[in-house]
N, C-alpha and C. Protein backbone atom coordinates (compact mmCIF):
# COMPACT_ATOMS: atom_id res chain seq x y z
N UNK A 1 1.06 -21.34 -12.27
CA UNK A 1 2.25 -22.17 -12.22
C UNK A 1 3.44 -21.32 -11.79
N UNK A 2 4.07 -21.74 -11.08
CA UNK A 2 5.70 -21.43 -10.24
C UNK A 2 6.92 -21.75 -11.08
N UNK A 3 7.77 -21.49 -11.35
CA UNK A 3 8.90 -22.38 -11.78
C UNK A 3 9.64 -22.58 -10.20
N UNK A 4 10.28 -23.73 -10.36
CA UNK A 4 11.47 -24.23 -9.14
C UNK A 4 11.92 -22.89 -8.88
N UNK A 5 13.09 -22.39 -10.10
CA UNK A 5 13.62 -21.35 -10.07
C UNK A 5 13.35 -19.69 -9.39
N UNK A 6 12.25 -19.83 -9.12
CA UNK A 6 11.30 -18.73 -8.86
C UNK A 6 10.88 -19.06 -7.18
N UNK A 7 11.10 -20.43 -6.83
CA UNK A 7 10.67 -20.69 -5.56
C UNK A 7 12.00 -20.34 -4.62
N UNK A 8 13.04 -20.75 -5.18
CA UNK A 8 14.37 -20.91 -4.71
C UNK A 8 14.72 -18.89 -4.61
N UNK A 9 14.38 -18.68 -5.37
CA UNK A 9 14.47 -17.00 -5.67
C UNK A 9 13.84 -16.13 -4.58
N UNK A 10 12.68 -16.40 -4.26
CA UNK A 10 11.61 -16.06 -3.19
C UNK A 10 12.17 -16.41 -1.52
N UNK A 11 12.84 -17.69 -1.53
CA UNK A 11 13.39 -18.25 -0.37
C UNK A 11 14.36 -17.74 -0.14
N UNK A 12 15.09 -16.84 -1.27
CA UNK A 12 16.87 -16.44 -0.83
C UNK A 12 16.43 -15.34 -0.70
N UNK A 13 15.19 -14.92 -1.11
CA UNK A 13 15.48 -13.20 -0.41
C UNK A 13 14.81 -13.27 0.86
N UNK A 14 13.98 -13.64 1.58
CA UNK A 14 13.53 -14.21 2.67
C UNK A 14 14.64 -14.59 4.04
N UNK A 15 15.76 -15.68 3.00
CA UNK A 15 16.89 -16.32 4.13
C UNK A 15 18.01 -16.33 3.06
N UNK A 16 18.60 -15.00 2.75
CA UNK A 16 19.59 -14.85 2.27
C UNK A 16 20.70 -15.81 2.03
N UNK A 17 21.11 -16.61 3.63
CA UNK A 17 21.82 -17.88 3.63
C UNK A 17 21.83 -19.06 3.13
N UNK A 18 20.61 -19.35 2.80
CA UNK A 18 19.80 -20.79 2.41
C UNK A 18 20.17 -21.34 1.43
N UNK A 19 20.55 -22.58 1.41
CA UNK A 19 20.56 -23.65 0.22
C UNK A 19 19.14 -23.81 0.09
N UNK A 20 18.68 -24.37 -1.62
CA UNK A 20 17.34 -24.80 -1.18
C UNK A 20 17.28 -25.66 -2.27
N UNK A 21 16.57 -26.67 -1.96
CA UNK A 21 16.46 -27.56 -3.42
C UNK A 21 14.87 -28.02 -3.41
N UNK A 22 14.50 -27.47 -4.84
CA UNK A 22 12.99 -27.41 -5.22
C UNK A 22 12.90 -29.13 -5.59
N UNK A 23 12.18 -30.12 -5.45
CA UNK A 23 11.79 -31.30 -6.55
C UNK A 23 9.91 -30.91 -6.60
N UNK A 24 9.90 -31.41 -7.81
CA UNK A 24 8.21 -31.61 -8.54
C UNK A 24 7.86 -32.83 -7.64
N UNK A 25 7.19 -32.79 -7.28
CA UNK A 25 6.08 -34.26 -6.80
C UNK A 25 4.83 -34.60 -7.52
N UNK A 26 4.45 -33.85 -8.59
CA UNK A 26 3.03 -33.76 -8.82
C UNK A 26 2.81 -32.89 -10.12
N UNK A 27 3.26 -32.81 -11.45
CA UNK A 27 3.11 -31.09 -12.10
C UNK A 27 3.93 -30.44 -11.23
N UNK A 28 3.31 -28.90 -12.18
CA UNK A 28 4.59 -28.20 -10.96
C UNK A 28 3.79 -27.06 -9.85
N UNK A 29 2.72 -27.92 -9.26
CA UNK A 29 2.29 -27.08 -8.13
C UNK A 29 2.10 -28.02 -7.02
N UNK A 30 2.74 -28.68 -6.94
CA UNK A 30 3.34 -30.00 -5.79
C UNK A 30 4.24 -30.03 -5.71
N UNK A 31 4.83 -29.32 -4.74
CA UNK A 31 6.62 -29.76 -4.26
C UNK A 31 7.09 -30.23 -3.47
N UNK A 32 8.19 -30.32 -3.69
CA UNK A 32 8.88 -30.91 -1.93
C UNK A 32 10.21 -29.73 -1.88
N UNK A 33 10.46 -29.17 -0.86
CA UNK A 33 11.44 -28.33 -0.71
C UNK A 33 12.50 -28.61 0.35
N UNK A 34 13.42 -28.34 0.12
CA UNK A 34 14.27 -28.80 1.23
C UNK A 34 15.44 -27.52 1.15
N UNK A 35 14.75 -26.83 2.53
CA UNK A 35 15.91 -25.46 2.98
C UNK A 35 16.86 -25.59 3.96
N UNK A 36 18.28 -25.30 3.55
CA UNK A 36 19.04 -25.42 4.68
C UNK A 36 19.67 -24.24 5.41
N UNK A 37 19.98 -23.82 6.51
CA UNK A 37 20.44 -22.10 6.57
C UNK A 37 20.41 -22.27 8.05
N UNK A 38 21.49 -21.56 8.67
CA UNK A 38 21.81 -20.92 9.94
C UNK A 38 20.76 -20.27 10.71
N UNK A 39 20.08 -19.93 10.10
CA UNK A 39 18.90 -18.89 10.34
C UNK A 39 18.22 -19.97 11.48
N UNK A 40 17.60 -20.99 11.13
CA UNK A 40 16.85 -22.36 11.52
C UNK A 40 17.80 -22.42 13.14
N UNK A 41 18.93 -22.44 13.58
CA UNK A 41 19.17 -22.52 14.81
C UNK A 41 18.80 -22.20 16.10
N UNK A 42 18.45 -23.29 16.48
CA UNK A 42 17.29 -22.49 18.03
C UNK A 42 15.91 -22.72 17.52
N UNK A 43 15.31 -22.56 16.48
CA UNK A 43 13.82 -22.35 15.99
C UNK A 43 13.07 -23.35 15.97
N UNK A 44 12.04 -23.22 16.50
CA UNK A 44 11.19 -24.64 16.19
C UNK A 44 11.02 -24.76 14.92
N UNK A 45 10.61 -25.93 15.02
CA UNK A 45 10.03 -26.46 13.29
C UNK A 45 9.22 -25.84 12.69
N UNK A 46 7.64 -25.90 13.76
CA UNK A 46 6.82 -24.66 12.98
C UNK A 46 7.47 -23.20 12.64
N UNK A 47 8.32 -22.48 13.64
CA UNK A 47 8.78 -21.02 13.06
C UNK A 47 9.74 -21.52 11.82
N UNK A 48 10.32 -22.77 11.83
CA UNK A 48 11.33 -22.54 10.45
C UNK A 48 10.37 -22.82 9.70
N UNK A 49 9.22 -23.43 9.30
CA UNK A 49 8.38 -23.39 8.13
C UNK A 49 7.59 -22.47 8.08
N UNK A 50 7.39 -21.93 9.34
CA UNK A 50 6.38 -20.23 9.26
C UNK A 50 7.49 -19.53 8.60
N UNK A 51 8.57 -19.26 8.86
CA UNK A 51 9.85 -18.87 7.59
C UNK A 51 9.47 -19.32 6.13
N UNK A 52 9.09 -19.55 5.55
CA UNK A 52 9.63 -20.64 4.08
C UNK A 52 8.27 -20.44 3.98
N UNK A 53 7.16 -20.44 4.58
CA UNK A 53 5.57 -20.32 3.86
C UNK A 53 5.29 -18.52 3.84
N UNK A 54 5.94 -18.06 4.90
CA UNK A 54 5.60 -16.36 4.29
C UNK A 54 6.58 -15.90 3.48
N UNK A 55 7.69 -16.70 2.83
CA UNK A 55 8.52 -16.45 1.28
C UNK A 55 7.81 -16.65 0.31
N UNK A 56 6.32 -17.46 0.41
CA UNK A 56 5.82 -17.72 -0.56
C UNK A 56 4.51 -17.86 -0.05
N UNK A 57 3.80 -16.75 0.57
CA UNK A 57 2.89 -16.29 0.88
C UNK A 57 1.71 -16.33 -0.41
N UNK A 58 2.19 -15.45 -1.52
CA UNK A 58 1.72 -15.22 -2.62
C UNK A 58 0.99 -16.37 -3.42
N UNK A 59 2.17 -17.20 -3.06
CA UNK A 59 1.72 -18.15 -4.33
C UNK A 59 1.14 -19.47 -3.84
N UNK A 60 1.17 -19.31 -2.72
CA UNK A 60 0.21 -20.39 -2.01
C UNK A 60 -1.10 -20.04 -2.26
N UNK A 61 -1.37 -18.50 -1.51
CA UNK A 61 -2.51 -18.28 -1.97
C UNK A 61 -3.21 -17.92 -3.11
N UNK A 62 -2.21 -17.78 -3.93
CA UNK A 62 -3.20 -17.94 -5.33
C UNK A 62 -3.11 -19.72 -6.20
N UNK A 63 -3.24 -20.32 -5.13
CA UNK A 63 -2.67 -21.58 -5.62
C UNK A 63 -1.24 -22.06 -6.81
N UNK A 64 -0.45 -21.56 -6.77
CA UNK A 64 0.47 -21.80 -7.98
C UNK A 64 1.02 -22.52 -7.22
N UNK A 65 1.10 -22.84 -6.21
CA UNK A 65 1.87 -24.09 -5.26
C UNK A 65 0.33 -24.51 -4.66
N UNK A 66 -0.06 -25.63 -4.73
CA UNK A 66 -1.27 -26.55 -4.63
C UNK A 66 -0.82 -27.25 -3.26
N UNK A 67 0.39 -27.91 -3.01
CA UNK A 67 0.77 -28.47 -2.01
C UNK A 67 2.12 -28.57 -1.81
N UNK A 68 3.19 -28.22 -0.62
CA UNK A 68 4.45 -28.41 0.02
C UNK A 68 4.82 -29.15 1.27
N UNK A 69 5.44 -30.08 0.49
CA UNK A 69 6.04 -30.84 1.63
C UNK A 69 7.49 -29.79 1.78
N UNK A 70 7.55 -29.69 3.52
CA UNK A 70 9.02 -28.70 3.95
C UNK A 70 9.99 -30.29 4.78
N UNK A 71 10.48 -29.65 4.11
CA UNK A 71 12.04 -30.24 5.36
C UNK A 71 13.05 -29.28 5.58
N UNK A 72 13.84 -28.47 6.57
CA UNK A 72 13.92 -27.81 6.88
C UNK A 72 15.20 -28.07 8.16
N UNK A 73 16.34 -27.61 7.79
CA UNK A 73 17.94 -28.35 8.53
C UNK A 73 18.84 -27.00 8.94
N UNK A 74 19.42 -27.12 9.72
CA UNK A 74 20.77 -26.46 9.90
C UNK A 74 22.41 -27.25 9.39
N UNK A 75 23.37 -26.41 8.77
CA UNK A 75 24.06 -26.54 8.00
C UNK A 75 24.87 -27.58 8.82
């Protein structure tokens, strides 16, 4: 298991800039995330979520995040 707090933590050191707001969808290894940050300008969709899935490389693969829905914006 992940806390929110811990996801949001992982994402700001990743994209220093980023707003991010964790919600539960499921327990807490189903989320929905929603990152916002400067960084994302110019980037496709897949590179801004290839961003945001190697912040949390770890815990995907040890399943503590089961499933993520991304949404993913410039400010």
């Amino acid at each position: 298991m992940v806390t929110n707090e811990r996801v949001i933590e992982l994402i700001k050191q990743k994209i220093p800039d980023s707003e991010v707001i964790v919600d539960n969808l499921s327990g807490n290894d189903h989320l929905q995330v929603t990152v916002t940050s400067s960084v994302f300008e110019g980037l496709s969709l897949i590179k801004q979520h290839q961003l945001i899935y190697s912040a949390l490389t770890k815990e995907l693969a040890n399943e503590a995040i089961h499933a993520l829905a991304l949404k993913t914006q410039t400010p």
